[in-house]
Protein backbone atom coordinates (compact mmCIF):
# COMPACT_ATOMS: atom_id res chain seq x y z
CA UNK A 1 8.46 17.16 0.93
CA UNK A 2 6.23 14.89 -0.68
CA UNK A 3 2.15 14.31 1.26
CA UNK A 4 3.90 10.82 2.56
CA UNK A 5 6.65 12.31 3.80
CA UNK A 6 4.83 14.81 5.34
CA UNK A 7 2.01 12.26 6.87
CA UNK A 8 5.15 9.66 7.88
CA UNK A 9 6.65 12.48 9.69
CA UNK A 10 3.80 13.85 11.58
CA UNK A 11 3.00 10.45 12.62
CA UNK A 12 -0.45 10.70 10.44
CA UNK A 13 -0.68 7.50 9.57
CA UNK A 14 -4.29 7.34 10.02
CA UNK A 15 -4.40 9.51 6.81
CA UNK A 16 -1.58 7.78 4.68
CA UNK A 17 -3.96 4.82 3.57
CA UNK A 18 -6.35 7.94 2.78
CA UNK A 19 -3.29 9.97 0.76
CA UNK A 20 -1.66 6.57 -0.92
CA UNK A 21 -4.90 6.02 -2.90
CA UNK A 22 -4.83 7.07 -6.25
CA UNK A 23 -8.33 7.39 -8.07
CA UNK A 24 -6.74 9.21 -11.04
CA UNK A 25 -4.02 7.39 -12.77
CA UNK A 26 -3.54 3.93 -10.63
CA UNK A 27 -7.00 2.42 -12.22
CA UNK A 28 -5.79 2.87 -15.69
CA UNK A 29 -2.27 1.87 -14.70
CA UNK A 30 -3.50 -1.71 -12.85
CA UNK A 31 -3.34 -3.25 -16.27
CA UNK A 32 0.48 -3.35 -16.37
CA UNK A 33 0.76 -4.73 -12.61
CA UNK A 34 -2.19 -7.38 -12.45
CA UNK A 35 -1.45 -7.94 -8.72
CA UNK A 36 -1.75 -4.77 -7.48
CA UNK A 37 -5.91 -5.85 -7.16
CA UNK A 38 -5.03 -8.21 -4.74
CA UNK A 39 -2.97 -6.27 -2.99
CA UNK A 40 -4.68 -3.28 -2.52
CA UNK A 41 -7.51 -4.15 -0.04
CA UNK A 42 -4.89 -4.76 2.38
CA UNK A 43 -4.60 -1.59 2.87
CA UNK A 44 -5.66 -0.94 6.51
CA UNK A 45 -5.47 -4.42 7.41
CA UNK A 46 -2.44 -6.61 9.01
CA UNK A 47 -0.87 -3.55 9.87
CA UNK A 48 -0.21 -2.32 6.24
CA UNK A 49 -0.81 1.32 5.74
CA UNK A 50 -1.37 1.79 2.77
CA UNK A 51 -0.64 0.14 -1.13
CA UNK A 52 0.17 2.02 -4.26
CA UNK A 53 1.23 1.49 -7.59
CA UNK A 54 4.87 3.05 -7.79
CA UNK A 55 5.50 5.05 -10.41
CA UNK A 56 4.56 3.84 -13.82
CA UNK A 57 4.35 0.25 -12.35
CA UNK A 58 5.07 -2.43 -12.74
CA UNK A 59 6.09 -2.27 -8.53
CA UNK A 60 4.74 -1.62 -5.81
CA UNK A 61 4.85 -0.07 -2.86
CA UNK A 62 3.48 -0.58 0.98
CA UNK A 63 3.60 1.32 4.29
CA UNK A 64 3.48 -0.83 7.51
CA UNK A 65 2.33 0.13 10.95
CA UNK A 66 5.15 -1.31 13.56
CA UNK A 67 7.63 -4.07 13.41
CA UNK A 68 5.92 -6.51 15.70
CA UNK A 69 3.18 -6.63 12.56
CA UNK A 70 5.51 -8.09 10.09
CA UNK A 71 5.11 -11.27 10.20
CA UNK A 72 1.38 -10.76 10.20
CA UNK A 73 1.43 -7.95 7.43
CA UNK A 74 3.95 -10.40 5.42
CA UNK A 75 1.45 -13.71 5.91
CA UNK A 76 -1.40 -11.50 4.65
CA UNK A 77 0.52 -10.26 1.52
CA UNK A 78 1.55 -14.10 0.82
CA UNK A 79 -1.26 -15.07 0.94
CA UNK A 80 -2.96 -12.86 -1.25
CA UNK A 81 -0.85 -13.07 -3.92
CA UNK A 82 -0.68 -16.80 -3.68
CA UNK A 83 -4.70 -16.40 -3.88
């Protein structure tokens, strides 16, 4: 089981915006997915979880809190990609 799997099932998800950050290979990756800048401070915020570059880009990939945050985690990722 993967450390996301791991976190989602224990219900850690205090620590999966700590685990989805990758210091190693996302910087050097960001190039090919010029978004992902934006997108990644939202991490924590609007009920998103967590960001990552997935794989070798160029997509990405979120973790939200609940379903009644959505909309609001949905608004926030508009609008920072519209930014």
């Amino acid at each position: 089981m993967s450390r996301w799997g791991w976190l989602l099932q224990q219900a850690r998800s205090d620590l999966l915006r700590i685990a989805m950050r990758d210091c190693i290979h996302q910087p050097y990756r960001a190039a090919i997915c010029p978004l992902l800048t934006r997108l990644l401070p939202l991490a924590g915020e609007h009920g998103i979880l967590g960001a990552a570059l997935s794989g070798a880009g160029p997509s990405g990939v979120g973790n939200r809190s609940n379903e009644e945050r959505v909309p609001e985690a949905t608004a926030a990722i508009q609008g920072a990609l519209e930014a």
